[in-house]
C-alpha atoms as a PDB file:
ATOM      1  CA  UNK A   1       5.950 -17.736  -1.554  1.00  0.00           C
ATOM      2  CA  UNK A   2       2.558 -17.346  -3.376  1.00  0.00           C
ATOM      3  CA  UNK A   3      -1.101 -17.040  -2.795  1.00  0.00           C
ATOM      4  CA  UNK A   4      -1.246 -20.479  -5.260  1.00  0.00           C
ATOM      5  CA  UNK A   5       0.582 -22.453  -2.994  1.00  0.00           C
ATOM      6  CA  UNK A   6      -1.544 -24.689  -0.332  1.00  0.00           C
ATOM      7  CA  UNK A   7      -1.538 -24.265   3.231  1.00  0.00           C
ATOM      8  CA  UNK A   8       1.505 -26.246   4.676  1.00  0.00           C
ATOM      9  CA  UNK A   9       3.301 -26.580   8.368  1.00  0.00           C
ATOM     10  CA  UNK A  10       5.972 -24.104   7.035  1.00  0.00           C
ATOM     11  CA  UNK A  11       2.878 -21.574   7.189  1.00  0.00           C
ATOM     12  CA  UNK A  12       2.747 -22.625  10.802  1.00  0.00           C
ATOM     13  CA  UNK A  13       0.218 -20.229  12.909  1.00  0.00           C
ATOM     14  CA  UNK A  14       1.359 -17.361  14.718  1.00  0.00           C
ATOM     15  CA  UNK A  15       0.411 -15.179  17.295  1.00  0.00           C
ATOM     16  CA  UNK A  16      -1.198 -11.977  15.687  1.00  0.00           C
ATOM     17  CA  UNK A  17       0.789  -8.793  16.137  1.00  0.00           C
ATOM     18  CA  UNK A  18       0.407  -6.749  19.398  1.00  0.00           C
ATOM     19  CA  UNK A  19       0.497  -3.531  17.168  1.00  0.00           C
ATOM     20  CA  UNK A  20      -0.135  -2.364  13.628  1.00  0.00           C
ATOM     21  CA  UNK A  21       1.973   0.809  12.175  1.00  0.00           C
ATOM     22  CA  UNK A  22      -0.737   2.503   9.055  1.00  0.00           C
ATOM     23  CA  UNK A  23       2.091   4.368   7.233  1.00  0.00           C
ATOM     24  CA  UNK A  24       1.005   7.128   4.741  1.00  0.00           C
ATOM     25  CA  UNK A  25       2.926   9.481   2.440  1.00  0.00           C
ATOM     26  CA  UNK A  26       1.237  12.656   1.202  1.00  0.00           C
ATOM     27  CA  UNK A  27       2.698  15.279  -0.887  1.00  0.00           C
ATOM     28  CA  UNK A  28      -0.523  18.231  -0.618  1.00  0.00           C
ATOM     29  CA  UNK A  29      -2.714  15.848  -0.470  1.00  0.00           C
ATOM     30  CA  UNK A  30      -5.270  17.820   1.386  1.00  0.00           C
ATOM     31  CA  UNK A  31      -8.025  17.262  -0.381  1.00  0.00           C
ATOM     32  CA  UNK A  32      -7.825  12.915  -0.359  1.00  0.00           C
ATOM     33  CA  UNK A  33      -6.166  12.629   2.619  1.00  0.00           C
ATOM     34  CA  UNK A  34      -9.485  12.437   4.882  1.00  0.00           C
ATOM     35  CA  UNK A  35     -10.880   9.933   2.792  1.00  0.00           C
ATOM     36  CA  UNK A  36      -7.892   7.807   3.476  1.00  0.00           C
ATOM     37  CA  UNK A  37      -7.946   8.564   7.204  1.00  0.00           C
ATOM     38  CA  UNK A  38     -10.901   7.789   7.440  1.00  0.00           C
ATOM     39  CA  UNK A  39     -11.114   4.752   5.588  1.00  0.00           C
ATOM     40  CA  UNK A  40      -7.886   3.361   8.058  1.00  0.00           C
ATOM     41  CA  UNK A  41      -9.523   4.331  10.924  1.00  0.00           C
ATOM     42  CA  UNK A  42     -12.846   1.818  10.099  1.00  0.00           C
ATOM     43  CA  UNK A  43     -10.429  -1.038   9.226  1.00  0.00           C
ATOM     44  CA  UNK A  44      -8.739  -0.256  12.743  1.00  0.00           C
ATOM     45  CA  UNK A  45     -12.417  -0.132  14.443  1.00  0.00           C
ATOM     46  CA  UNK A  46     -12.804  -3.285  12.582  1.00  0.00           C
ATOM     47  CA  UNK A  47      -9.963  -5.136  14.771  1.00  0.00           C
ATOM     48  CA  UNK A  48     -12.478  -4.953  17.776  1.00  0.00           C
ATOM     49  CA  UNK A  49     -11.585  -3.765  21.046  1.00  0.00           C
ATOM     50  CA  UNK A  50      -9.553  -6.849  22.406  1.00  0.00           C
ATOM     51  CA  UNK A  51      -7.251  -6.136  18.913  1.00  0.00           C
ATOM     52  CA  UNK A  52      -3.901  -4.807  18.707  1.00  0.00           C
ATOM     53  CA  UNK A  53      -2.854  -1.500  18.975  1.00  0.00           C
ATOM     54  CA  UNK A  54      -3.172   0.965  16.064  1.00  0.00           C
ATOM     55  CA  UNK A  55      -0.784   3.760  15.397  1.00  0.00           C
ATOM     56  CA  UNK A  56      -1.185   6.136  12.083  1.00  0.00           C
ATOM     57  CA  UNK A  57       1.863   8.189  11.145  1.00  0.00           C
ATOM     58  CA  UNK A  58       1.276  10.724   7.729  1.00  0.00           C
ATOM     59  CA  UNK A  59       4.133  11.704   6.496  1.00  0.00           C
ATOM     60  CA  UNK A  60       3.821  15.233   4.801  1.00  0.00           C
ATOM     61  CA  UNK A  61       6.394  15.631   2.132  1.00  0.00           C
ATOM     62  CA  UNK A  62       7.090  18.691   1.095  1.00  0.00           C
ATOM     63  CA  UNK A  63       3.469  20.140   1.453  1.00  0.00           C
ATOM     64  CA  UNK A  64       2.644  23.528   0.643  1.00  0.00           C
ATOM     65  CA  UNK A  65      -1.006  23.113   1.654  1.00  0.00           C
ATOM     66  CA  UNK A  66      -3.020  21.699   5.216  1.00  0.00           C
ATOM     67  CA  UNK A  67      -2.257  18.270   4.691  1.00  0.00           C
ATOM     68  CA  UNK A  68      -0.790  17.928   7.961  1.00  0.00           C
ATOM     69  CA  UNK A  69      -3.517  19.833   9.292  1.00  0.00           C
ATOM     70  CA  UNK A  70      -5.980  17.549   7.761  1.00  0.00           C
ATOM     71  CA  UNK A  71      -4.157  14.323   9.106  1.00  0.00           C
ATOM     72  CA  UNK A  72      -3.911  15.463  12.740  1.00  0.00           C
ATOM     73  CA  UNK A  73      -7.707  16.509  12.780  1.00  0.00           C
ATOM     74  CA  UNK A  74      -8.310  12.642  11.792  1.00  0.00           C
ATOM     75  CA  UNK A  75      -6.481  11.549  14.776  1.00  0.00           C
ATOM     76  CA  UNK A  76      -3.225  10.291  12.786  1.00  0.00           C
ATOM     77  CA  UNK A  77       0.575  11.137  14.054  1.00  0.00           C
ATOM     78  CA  UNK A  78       2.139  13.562  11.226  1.00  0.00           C
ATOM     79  CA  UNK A  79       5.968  13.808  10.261  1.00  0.00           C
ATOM     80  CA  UNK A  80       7.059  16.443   8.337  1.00  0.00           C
ATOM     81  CA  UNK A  81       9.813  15.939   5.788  1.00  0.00           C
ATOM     82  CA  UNK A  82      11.499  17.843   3.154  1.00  0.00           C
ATOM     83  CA  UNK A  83      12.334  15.517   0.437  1.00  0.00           C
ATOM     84  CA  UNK A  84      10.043  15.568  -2.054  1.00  0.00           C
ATOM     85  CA  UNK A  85      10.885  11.762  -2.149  1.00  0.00           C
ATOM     86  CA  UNK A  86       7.883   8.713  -2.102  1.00  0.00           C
ATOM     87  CA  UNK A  87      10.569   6.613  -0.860  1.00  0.00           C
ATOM     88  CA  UNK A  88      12.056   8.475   2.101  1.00  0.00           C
ATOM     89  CA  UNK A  89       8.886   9.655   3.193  1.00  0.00           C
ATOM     90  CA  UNK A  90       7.366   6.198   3.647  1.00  0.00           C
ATOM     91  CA  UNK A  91      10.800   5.247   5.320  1.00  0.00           C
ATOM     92  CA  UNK A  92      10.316   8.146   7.529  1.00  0.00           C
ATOM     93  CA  UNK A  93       6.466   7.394   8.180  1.00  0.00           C
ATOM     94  CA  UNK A  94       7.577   3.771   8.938  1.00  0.00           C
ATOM     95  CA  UNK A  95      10.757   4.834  11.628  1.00  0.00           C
ATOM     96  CA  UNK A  96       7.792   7.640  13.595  1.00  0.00           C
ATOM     97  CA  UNK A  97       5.608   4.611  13.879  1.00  0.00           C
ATOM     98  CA  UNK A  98       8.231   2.289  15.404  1.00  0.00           C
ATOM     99  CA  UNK A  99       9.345   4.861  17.798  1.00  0.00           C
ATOM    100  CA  UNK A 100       5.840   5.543  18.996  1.00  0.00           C
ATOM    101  CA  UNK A 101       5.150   1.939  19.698  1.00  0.00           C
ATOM    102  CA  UNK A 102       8.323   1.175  21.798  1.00  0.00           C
ATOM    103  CA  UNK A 103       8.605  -2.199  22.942  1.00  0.00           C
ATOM    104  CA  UNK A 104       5.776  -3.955  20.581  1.00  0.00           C
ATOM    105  CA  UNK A 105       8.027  -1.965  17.848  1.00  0.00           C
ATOM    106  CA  UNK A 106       9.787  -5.464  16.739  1.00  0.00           C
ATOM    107  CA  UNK A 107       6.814  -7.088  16.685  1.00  0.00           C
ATOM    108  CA  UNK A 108       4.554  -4.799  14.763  1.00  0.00           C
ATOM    109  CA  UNK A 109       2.705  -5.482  11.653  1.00  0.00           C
ATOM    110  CA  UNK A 110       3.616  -2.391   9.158  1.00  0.00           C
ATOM    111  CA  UNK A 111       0.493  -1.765   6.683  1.00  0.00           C
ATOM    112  CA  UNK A 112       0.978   0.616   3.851  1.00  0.00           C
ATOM    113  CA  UNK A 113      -1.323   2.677   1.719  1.00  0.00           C
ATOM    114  CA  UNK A 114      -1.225   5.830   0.176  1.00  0.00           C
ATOM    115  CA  UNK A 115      -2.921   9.673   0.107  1.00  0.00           C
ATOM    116  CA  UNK A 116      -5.425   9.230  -2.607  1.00  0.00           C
ATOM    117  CA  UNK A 117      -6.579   5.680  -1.995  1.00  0.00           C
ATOM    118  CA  UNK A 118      -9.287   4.516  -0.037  1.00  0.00           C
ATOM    119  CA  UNK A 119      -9.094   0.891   1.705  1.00  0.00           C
ATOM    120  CA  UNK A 120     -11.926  -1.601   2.620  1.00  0.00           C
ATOM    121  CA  UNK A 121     -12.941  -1.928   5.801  1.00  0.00           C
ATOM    122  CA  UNK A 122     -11.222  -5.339   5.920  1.00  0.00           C
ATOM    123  CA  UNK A 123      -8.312  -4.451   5.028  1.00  0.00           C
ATOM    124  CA  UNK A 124      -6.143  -4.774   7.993  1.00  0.00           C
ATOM    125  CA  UNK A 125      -7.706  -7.692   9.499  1.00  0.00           C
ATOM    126  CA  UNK A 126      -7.108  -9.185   6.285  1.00  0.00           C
ATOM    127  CA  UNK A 127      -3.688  -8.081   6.472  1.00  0.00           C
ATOM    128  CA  UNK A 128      -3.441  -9.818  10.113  1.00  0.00           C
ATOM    129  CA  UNK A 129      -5.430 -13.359   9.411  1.00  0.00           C
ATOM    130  CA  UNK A 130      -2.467 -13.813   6.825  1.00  0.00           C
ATOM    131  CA  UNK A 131       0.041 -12.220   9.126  1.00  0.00           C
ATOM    132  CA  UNK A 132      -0.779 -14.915  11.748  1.00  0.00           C
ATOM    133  CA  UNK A 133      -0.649 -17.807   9.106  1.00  0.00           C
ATOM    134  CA  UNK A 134       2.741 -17.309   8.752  1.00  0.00           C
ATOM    135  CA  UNK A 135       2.706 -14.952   5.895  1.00  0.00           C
ATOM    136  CA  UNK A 136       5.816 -12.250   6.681  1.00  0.00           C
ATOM    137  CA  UNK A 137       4.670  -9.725   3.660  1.00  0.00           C
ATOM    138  CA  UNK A 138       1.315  -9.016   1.744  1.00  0.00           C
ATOM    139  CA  UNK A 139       1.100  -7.829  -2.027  1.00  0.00           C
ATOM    140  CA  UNK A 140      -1.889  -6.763  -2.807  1.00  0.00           C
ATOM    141  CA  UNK A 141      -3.770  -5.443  -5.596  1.00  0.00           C
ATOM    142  CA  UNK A 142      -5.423  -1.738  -6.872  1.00  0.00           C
ATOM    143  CA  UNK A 143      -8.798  -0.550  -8.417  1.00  0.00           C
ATOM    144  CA  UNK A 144      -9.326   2.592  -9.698  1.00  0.00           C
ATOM    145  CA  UNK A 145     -11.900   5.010  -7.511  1.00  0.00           C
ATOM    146  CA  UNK A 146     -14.940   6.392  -9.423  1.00  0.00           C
ATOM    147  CA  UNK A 147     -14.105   9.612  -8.571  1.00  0.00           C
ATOM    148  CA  UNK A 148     -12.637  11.511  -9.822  1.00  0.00           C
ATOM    149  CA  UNK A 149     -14.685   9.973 -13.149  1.00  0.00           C
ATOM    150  CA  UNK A 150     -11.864   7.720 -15.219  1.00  0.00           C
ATOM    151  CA  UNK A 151     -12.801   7.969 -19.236  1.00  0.00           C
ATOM    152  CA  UNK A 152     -14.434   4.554 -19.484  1.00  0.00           C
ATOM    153  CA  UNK A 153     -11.783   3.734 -22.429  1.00  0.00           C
ATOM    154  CA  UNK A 154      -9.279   4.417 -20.478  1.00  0.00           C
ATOM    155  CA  UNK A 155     -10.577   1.820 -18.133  1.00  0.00           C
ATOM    156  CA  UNK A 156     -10.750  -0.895 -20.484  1.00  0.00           C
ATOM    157  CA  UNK A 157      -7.522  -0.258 -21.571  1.00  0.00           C
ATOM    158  CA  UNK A 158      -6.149  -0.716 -18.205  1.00  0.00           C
ATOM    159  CA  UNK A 159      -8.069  -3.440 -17.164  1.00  0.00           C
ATOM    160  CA  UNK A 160      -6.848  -5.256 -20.455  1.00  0.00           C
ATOM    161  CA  UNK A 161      -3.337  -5.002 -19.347  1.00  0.00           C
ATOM    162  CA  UNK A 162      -3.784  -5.143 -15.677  1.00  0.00           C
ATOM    163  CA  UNK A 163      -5.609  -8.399 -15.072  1.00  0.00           C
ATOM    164  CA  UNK A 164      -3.724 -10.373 -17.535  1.00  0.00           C
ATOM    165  CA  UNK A 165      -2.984 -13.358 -16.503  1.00  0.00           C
ATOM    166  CA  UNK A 166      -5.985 -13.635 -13.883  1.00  0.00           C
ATOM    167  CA  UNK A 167      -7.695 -16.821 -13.637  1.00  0.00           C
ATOM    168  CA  UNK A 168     -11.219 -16.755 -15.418  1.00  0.00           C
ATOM    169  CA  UNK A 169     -12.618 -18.072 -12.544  1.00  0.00           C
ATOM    170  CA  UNK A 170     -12.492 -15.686  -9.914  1.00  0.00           C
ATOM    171  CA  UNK A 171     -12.695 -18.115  -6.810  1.00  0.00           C
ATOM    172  CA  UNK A 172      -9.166 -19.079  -7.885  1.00  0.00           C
ATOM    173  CA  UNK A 173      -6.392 -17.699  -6.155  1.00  0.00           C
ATOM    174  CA  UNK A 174      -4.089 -14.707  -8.516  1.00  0.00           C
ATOM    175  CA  UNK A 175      -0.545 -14.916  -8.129  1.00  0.00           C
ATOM    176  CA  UNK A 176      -0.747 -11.535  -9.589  1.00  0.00           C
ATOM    177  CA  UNK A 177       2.687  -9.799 -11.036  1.00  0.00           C
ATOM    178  CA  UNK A 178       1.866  -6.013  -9.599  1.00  0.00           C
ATOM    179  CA  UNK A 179       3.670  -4.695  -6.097  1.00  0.00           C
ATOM    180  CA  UNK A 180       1.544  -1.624  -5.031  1.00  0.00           C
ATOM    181  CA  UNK A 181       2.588   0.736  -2.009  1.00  0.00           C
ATOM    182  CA  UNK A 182      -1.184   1.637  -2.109  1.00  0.00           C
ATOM    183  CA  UNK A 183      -1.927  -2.407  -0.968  1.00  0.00           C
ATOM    184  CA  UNK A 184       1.304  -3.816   0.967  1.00  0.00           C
ATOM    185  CA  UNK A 185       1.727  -5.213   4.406  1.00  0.00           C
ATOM    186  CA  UNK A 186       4.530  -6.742   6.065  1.00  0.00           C
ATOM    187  CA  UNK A 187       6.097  -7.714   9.716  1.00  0.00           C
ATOM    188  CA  UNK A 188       8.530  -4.958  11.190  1.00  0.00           C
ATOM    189  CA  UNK A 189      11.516  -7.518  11.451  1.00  0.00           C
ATOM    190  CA  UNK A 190      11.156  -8.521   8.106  1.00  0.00           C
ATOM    191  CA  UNK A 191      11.133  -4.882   6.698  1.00  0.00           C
ATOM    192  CA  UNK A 192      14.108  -3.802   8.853  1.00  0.00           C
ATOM    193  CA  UNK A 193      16.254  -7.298   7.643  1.00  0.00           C
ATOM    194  CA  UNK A 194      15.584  -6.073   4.015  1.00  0.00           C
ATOM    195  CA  UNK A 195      16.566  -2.292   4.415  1.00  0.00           C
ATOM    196  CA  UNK A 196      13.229  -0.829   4.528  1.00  0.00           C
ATOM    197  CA  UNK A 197      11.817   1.739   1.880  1.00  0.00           C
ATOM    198  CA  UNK A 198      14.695   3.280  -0.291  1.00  0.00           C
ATOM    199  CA  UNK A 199      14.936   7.033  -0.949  1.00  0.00           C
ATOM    200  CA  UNK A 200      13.450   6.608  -4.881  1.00  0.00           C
ATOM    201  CA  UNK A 201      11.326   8.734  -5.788  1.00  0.00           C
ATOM    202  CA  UNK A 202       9.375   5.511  -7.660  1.00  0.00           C
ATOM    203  CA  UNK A 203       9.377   2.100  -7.674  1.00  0.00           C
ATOM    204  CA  UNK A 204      10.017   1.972  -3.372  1.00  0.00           C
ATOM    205  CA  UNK A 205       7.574  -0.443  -2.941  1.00  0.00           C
ATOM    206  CA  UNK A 206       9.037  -2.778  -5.687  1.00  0.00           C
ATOM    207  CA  UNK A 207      12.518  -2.452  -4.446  1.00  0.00           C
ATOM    208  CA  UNK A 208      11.666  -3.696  -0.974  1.00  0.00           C
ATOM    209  CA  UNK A 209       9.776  -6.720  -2.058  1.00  0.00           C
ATOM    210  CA  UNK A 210      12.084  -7.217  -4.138  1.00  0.00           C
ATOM    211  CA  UNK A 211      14.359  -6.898  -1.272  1.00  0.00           C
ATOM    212  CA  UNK A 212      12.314  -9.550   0.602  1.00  0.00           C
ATOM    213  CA  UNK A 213      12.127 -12.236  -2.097  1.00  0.00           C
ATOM    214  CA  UNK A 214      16.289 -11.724  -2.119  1.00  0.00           C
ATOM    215  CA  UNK A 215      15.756 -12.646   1.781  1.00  0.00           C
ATOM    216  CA  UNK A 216      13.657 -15.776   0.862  1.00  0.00           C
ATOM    217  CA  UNK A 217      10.850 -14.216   2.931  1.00  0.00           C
ATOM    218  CA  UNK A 218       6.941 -15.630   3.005  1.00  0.00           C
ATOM    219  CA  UNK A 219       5.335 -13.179   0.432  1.00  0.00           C
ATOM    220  CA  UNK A 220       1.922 -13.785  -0.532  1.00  0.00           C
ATOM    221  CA  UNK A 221       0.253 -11.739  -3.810  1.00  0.00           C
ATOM    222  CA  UNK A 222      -3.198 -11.989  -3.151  1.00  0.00           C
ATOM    223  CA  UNK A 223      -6.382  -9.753  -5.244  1.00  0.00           C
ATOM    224  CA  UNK A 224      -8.208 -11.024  -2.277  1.00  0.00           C
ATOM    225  CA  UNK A 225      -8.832  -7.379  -0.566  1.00  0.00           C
ATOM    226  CA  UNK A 226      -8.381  -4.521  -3.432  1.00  0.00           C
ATOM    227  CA  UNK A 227      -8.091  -1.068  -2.637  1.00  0.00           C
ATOM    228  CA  UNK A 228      -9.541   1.929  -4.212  1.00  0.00           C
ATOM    229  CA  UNK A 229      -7.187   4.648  -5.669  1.00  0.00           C
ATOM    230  CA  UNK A 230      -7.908   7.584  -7.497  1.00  0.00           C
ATOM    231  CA  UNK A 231      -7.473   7.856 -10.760  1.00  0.00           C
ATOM    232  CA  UNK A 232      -6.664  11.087 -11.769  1.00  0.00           C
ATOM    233  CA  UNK A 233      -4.905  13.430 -14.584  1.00  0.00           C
ATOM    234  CA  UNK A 234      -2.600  14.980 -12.743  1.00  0.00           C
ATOM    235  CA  UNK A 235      -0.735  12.209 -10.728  1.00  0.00           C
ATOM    236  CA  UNK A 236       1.980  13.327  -7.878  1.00  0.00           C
ATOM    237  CA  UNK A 237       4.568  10.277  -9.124  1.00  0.00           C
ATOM    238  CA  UNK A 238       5.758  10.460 -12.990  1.00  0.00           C
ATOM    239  CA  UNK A 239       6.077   6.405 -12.686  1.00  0.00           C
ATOM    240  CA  UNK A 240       3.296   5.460 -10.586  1.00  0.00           C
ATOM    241  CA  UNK A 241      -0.461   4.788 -10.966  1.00  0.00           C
ATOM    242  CA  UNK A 242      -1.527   8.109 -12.060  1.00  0.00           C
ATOM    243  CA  UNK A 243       0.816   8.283 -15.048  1.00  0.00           C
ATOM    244  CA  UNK A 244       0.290   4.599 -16.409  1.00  0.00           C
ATOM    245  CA  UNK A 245      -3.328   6.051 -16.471  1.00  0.00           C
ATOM    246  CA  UNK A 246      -2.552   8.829 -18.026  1.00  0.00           C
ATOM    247  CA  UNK A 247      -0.615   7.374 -20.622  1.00  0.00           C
ATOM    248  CA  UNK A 248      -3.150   4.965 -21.622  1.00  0.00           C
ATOM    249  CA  UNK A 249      -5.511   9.001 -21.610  1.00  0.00           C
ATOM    250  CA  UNK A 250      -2.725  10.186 -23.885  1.00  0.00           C
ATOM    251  CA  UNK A 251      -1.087   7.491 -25.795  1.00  0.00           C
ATOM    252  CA  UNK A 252       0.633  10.108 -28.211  1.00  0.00           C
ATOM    253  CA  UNK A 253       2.764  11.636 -25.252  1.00  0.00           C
ATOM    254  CA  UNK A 254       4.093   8.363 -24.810  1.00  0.00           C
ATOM    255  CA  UNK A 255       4.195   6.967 -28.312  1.00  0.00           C
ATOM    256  CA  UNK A 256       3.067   3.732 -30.164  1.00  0.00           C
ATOM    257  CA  UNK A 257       3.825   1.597 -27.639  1.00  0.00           C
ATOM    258  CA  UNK A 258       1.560   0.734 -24.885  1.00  0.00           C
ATOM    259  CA  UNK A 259       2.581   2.376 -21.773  1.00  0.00           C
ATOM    260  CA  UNK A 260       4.801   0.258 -19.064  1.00  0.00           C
ATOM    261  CA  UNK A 261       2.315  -1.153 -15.905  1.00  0.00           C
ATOM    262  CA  UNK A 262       3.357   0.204 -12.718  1.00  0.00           C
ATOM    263  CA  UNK A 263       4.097  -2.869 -11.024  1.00  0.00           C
END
């Protein structure tokens, strides 16, 4: 389902989640990571005291540097993994969190960001007013942080190929094409129905919604509540944000064509 469709009884309301799970993978990531934390933790504050419960598991893949240090001085839950995998380690973020929450574990709304991305203080009750309008996953969208500084061509370049498609008038509603595990949200039962995360070291977050449109789930894209990710030279994935922008730095490593859009 899509952010362009109208409201409708099969949207019925539902009772917001008693508990979120904030799920973040970090391969040395020590010098982001508190950003992120700290960005999380004001969307949490956010909920309001009378709001669910709010449980934030790093996991540290593979770090050679205080990463986990770094998380557990910003209050989050760390799990340490060896596998040098995106994929597994959000999988393995995703089953600490569940554990930790116990009973409210079925019923928990999973939101997922990455190491080197910063999200609005909305963000998860944004998240939750869709959550409790039915909506079992949420796609959202990327911008690309100011720092570090992004060569304004570059920019353009993306932007060109990025927000293709987008209505002129912003108002409108984007049923936009991109699935980033920087900007995703979805209920616990649907995640565990579809398989979860799979051990890839790219394109995770694409293979589970993917996963969840097979299921005929309630997915809404939405560009309502960007987040802010860093755009840097030296990007941990060599298929994900980092390296589209990089291409578009360096088209002659890539050659004549225009690099593929992580999606």
């Amino acid at each position: 389902m899509r952010e362009a469709r109208s409201a409708s009884d099969e949207r019925a309301e539902r009772r917001p989640p008693p508990a979120i799970a904030v799920v973040v993978p970090a391969h040395n990531e020590s010098a982001l990571l508190g950003a992120t934390l700290r960005s999380t933790r004001a969307a949490a504050r956010r909920l309001g005291p009378d709001g669910p419960r709010v449980v934030t598991v790093v996991a540290a893949d593979a770090c050679t540097d205080g990463t986990a240090a770094v998380a557990r001085r910003h209050g989050a839950h760390v799990v340490e993994v060896s596998r040098r995998n995106v994929g597994a380690a959000r999988a393995a973020a995703v089953t600490a969190a569940l554990g930790l929450l116990g009973e409210d574990a079925w019923r928990t709304w999973i939101a997922v960001t990455d190491a080197d991305t910063v999200v609005p203080a909305r963000w998860l009750s944004h998240q939750l007013f869709h959550a409790g309008r039915g909506w079992e996953c949420v796609v959202g969208t990327v911008r690309v942080a100011s720092h570090p500084p992004v060569d304004k061509a570059v920019l353009h370049r993306h932007d060109a190929l990025y927000f293709a498609g987008r209505p002129p008038v912003r108002r409108l509603p984007w049923d936009h094409p991109h699935v980033h595990g920087a900007n995703l949200g979805v209920t616990a039962e649907a995640y565990r129905s579809a398989g979860g995360f799979p051990p890839l070291t790219h394109g995770e977050d694409r293979a589970l919604v993917a996963a969840l449109e097979r299921e005929g789930r309630r997915i809404l894209r939405t560009d309502r509540c960007p987040v802010r990710t860093a755009g840097r030279s030296t990007p941990r994935a060599p298929h994900g944000f980092g390296a589209f922008l990089r291409a578009l730095d360096h088209p002659a490593e890539t050659g004549a064509e225009p690099p593929e859009l992580p999606r």
